[in-house]
N, C-alpha and C. Protein backbone atom coordinates (compact mmCIF):
# COMPACT_ATOMS: atom_id res chain seq x y z
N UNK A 1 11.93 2.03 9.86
CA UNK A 1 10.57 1.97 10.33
C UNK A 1 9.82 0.91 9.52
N UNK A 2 8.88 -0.21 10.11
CA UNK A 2 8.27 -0.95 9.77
C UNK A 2 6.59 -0.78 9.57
N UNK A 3 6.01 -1.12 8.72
CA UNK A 3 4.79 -0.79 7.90
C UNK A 3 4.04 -2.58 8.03
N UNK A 4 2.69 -1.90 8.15
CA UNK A 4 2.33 -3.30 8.10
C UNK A 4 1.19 -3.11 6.16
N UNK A 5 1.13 -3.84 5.79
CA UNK A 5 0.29 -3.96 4.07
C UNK A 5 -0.45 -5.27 4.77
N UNK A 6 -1.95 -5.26 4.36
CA UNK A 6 -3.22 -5.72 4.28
C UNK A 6 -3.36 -6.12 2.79
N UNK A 7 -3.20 -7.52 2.06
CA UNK A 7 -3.46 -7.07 0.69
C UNK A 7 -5.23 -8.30 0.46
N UNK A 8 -5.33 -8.10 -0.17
CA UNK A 8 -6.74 -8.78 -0.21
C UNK A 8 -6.88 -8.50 -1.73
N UNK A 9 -7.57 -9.73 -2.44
CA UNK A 9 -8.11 -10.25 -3.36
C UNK A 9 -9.40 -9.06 -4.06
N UNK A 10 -8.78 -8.64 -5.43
CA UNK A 10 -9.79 -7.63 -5.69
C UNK A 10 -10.92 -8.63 -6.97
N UNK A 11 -12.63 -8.26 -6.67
CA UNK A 11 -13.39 -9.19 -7.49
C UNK A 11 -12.97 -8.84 -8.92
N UNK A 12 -12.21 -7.83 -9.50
CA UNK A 12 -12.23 -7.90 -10.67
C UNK A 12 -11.06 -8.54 -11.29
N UNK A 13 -10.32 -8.94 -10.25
CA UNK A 13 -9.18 -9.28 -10.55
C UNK A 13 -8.00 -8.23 -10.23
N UNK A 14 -6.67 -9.12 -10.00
CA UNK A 14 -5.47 -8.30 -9.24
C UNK A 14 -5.18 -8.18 -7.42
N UNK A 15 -4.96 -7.18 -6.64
CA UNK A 15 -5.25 -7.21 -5.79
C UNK A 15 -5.14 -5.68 -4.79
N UNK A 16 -5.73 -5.81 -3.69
CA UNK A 16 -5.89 -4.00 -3.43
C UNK A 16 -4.71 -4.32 -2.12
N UNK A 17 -3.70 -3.14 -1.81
CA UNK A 17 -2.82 -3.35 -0.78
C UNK A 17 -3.24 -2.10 0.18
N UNK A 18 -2.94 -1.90 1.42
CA UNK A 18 -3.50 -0.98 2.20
C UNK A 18 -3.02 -1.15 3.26
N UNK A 19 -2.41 0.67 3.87
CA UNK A 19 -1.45 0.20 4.81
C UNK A 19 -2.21 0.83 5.75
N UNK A 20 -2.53 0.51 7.36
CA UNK A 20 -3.34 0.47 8.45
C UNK A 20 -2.60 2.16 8.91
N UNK A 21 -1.20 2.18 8.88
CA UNK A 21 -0.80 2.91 10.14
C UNK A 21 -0.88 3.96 9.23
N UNK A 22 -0.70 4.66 8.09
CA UNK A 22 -1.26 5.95 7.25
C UNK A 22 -2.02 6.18 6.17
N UNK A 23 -3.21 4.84 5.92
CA UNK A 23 -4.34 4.82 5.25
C UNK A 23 -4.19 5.06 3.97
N UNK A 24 -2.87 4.70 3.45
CA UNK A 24 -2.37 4.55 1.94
C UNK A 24 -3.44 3.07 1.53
N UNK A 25 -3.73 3.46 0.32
CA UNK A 25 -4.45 2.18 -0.26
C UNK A 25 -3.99 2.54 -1.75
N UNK A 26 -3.79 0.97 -2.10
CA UNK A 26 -3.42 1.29 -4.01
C UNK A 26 -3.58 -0.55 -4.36
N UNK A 27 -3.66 -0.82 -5.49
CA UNK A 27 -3.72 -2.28 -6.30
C UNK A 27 -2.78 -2.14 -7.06
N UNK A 28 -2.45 -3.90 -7.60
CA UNK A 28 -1.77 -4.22 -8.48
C UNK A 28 -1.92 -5.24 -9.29
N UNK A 29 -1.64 -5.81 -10.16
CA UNK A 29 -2.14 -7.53 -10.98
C UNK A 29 -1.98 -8.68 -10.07
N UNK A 30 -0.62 -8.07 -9.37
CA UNK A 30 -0.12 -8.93 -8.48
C UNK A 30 0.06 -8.82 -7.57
N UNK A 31 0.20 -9.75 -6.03
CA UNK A 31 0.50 -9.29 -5.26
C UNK A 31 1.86 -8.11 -4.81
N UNK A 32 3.33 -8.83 -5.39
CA UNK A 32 4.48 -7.97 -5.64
C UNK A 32 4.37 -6.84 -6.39
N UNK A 33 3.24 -6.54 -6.98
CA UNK A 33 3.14 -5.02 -7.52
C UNK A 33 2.45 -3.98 -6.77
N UNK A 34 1.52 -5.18 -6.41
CA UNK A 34 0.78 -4.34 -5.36
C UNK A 34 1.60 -3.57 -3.96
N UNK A 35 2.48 -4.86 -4.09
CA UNK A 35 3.20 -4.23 -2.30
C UNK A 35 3.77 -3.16 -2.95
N UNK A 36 4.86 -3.24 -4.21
CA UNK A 36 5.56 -2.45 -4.47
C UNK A 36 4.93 -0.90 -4.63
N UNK A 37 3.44 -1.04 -5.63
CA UNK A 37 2.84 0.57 -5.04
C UNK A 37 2.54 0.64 -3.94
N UNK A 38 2.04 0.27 -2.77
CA UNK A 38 1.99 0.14 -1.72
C UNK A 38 3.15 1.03 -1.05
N UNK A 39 4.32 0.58 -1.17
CA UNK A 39 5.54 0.97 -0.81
C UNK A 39 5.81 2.77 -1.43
N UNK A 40 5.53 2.51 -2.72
CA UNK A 40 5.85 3.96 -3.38
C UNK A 40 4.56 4.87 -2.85
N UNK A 41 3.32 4.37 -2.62
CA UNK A 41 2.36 5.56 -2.16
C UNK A 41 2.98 5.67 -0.96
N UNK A 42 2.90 4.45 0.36
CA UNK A 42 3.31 5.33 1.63
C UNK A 42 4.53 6.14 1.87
N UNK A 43 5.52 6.02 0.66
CA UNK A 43 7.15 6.72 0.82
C UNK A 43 6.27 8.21 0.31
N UNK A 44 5.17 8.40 -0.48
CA UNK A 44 4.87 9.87 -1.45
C UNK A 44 4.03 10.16 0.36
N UNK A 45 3.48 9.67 0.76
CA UNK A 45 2.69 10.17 2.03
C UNK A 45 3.52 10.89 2.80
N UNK A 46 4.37 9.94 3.26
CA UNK A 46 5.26 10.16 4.51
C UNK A 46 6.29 11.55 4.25
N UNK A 47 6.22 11.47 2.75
CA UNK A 47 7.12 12.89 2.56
C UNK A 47 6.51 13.97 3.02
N UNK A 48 5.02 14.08 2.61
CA UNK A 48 4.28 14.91 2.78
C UNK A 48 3.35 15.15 4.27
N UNK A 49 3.36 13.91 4.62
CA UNK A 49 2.87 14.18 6.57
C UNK A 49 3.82 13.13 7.33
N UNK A 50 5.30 13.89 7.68
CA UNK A 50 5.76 12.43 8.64
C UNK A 50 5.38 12.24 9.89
N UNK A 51 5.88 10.96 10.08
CA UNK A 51 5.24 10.79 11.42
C UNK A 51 6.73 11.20 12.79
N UNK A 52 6.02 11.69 13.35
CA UNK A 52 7.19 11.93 14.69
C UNK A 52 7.33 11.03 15.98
C-alpha cells in the first residue's frame, strides 16, 4: 500500500511531514527524518485503525 507525505518547511527550522490519507503529522531536522517518522507514526496508526 502506497502513502502519499506532504513535507513542508518548518519556520523554526527542520521540517513538518504529514500524511493526507490518515492525518499522521510528525517533523524532523531533515527531510529523510522527517519521512522516516512519518513512516514510523503512520505504521503505529495503521496498527491501531486499519484501513479495509
Amino acid at each position: 500500500m502506497e502513502f502519499s507525505a506532504v513535507i513542508t518547511p518548518a519556520a523554526e527550522g527542520g521540517y513538518f511531514a504529514f500524511n493526507p490519507e490518515t492525518g499522521t503529522t510528525t517533523q524532523g531536522e531533515t527531510i529523510e527524518e522527517a519521512l522516516s517518522n512519518l513512516r514510523e507514526a503512520t505504521e503505529l496508526y495503521l496498527e491501531e485503525f486499519p484501513m479495509t
